[in-house]
Protein backbone atom coordinates (compact mmCIF):
# COMPACT_ATOMS: atom_id res chain seq x y z
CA UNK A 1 -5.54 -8.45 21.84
CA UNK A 2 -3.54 -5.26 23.23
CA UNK A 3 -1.93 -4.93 19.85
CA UNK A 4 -5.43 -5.01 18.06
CA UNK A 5 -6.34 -2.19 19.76
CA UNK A 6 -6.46 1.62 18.14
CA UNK A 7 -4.57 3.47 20.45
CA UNK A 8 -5.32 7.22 20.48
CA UNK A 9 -2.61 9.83 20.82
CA UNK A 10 -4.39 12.94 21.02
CA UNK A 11 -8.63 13.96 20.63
CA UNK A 12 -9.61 16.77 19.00
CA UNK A 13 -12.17 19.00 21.02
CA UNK A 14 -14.94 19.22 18.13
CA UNK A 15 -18.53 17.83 19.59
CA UNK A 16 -17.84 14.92 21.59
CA UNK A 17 -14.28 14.78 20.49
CA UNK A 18 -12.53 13.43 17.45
CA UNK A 19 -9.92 10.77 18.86
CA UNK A 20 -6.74 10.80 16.25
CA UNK A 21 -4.99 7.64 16.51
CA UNK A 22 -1.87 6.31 16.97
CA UNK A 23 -1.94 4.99 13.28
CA UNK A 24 -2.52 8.18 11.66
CA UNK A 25 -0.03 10.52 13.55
CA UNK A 26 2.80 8.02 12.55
CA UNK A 27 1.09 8.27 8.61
CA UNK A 28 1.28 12.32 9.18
CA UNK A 29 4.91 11.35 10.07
CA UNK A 30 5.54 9.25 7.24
CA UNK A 31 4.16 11.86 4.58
CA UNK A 32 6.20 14.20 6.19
CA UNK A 33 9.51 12.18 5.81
CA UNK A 34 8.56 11.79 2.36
CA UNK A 35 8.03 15.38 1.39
CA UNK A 36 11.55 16.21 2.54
CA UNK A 37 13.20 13.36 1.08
CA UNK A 38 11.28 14.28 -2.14
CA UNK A 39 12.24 17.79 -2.07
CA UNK A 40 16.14 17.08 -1.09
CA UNK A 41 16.64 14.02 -3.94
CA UNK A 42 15.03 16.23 -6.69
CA UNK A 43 16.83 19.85 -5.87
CA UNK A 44 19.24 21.22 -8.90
CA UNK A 45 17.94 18.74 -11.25
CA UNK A 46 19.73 19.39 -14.89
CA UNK A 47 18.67 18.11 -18.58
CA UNK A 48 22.54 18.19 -19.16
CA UNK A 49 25.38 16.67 -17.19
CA UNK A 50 22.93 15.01 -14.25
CA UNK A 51 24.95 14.29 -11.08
CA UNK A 52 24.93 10.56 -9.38
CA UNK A 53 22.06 11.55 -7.63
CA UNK A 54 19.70 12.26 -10.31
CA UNK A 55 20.67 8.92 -12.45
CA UNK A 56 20.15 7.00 -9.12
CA UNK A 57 16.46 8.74 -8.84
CA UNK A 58 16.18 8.07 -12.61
CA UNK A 59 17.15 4.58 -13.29
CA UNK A 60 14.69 3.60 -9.84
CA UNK A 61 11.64 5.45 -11.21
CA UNK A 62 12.68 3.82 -14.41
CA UNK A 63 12.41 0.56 -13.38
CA UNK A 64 9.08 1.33 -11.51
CA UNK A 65 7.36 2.65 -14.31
CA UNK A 66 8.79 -0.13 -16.14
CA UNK A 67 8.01 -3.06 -14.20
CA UNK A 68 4.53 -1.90 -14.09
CA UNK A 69 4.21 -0.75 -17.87
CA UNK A 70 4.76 -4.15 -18.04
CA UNK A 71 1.61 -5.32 -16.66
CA UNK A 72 -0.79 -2.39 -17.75
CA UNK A 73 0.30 -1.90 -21.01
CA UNK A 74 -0.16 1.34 -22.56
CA UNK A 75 -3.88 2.34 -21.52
CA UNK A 76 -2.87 2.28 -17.55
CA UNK A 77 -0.35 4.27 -17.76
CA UNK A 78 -2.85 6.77 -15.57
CA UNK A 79 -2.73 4.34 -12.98
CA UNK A 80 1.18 3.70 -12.19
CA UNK A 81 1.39 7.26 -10.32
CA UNK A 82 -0.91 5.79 -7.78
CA UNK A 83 0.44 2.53 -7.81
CA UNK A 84 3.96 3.82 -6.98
CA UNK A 85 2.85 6.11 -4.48
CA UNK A 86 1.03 3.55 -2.33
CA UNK A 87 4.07 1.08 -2.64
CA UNK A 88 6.17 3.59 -1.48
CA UNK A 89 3.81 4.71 1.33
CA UNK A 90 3.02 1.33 2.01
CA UNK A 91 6.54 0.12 1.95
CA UNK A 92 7.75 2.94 4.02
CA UNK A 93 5.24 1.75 6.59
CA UNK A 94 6.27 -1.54 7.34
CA UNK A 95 9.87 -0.15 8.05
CA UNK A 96 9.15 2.33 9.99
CA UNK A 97 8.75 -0.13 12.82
CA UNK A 98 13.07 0.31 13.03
CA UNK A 99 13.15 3.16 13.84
CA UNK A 100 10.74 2.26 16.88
CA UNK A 101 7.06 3.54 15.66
CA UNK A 102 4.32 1.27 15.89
CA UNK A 103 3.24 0.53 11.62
CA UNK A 104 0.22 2.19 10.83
CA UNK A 105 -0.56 -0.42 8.46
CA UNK A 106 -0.85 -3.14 11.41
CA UNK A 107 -4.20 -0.79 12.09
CA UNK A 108 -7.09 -2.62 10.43
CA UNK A 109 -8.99 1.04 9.20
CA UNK A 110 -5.86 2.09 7.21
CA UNK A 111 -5.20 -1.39 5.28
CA UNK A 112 -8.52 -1.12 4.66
CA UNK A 113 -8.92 2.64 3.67
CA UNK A 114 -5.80 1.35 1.27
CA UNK A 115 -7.48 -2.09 -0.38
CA UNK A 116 -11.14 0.64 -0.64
CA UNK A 117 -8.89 3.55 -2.49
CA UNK A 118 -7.49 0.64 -4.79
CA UNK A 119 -10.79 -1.11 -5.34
CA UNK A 120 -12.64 2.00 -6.37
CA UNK A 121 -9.58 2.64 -8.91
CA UNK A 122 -9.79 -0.84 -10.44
CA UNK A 123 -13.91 -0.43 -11.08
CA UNK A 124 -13.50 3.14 -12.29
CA UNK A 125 -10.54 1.55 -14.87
CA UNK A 126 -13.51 -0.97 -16.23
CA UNK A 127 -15.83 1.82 -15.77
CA UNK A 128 -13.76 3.65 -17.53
CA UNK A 129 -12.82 1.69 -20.56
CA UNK A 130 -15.61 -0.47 -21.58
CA UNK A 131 -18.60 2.37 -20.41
CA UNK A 132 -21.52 2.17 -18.34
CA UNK A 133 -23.50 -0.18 -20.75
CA UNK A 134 -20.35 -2.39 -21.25
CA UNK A 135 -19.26 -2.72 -17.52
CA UNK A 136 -22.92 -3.46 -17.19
CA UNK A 137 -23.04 -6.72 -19.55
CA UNK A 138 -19.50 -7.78 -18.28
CA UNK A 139 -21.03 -8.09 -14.59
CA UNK A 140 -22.83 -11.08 -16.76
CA UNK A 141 -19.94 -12.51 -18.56
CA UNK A 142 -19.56 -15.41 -18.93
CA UNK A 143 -23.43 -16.60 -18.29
CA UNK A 144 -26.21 -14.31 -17.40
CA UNK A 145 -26.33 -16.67 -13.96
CA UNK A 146 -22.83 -15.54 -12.63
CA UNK A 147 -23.86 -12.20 -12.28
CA UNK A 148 -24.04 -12.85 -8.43
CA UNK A 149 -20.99 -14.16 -8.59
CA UNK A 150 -18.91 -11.30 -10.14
CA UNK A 151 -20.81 -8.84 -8.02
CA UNK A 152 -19.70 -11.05 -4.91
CA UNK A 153 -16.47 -10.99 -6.52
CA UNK A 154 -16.01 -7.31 -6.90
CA UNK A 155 -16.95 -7.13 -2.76
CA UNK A 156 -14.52 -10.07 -1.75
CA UNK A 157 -11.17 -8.28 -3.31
CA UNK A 158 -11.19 -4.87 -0.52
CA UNK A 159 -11.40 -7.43 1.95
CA UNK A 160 -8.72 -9.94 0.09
CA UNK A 161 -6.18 -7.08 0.16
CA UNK A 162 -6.87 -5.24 3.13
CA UNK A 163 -6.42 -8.58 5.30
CA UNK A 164 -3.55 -10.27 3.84
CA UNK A 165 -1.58 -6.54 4.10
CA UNK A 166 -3.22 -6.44 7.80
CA UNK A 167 -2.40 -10.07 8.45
CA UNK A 168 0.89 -10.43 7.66
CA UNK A 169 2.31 -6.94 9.26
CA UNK A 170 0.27 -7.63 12.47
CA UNK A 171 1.79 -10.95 12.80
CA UNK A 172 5.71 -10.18 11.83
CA UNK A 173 5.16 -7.32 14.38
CA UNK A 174 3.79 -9.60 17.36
CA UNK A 175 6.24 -12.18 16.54
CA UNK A 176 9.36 -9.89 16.87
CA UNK A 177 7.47 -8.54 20.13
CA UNK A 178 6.99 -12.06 21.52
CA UNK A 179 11.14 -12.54 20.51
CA UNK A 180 12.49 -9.47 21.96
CA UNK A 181 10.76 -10.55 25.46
CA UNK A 182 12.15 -14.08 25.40
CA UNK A 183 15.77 -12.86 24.45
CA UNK A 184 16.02 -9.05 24.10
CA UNK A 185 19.50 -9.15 23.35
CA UNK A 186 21.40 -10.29 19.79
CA UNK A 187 18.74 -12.77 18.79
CA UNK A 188 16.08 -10.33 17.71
CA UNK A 189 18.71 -8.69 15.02
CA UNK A 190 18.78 -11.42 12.37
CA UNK A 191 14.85 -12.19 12.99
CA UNK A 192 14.27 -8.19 12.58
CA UNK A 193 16.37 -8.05 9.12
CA UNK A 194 12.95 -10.60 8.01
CA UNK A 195 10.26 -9.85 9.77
CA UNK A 196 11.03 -6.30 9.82
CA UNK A 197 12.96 -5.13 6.39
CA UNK A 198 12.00 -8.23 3.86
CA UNK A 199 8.64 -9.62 4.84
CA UNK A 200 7.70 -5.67 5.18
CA UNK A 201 8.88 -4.56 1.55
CA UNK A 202 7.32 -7.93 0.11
CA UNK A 203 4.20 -6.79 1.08
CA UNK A 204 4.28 -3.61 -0.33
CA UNK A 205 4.98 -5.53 -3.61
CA UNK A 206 2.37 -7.99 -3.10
CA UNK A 207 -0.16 -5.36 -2.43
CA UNK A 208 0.29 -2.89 -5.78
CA UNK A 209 0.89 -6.10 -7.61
CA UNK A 210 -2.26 -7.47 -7.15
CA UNK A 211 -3.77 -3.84 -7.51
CA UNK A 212 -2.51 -3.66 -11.15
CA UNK A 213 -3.19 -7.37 -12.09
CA UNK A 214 -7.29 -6.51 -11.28
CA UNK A 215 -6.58 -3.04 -13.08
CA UNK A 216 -5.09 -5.33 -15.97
CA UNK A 217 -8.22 -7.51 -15.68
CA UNK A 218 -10.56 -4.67 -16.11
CA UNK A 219 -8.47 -2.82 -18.98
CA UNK A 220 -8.42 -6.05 -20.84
């Protein structure tokens, strides 16, 4: 129950005082890390005669944009900035726990702030491509009498994504807790490599992946 607790850090002395939590000063640190590893990996770039550095940044952003070209298509090519940034955010998240900061993403408001964002860019890409009118009349598809259903549907997904991120960091994190208090030493190291560095990076995948398959749905 501890662990499902917000923990605040610091309050901010506005009114009654606007707590900052635990979850979003280690996000402020994790943006921060990010800006300077962006700034450092893409210094001197060159159209001619690229160093090892900028063919390794390349062929990874590459891939990405491939492996989620894939999926879109053409028309959501918009989306896969957004869908890269939150796997890398979300990714960088669930590892930051090695270096001995709680995982903002075992917080329950920021998966959820995450599966909200992604939900309100899925409706905007059916919004977007089949118009008011047409998003309208597809609420209705297949039969007039599953309009309650879709609608029900387009609620359930936010909470689909938010607790199966939430669910599965918040548990690897209280089971390597529960192991490094019933042998602290060795043992955890091996469990840590899963819990920590796998389980943590496979769902980062799981999460954009099922962002862009319900962006696919809606562009299709």
């Amino acid at each position: 129950m501890e662990e499902l607790e917000c923990k605040t850090v610091f309050t901010i002395p506005v009114g009654q005082g606007i707590p900052v939590y635990e979850s979003v000063v280690v996000t402020w640190i994790i943006m921060a890390l990010l800006v300077v590893v962006s700034i450092l990996l893409t210094r001197n770039l060159r159209v001619e005669n690229p160093g090892r550095r900028q063919l390794a940044l390349e062929a990874f952003f590459a891939t990405v944009q491939n492996f989620f070209k894939e999926i879109l298509g053409e028309e959501g090519n918009r989306y896969i900035p957004y869908l890269i940034a939150v796997a890398i955010y979300v990714g960088v998240a669930n590892l930051i726990g090695l270096l001995g900061f709680v995982p903002p993403t075992k917080d329950l408001n920021v998966t959820a702030a995450l599966a909200l964002m992604s939900i309100v860019l899925i409706e905007y890409a059916g919004l977007r491509k089949k118009g008011l009118k047409g998003f309208g009349k597809s609420l209705a598809e297949p039969l007039p009498v599953m309009l309650p259903f879709n609608i029900l549907e387009i609620l359930i997904r936010p909470v689909s994504l938010c607790m199966r991120l939430f669910g599965n960091v918040l548990g690897a994190f209280v089971v390597m807790e529960l192991i490094k208090l019933v042998v602290p030493v060795v043992i955890p190291v091996p469990f840590s490599f899963y819990f920590d560095i796998f389980d943590g990076l496979i769902q980062a995948y799981v999460f954009v992946f099922l962002t862009s398959l319900f962006i696919k749905e809606q562009l299709d």
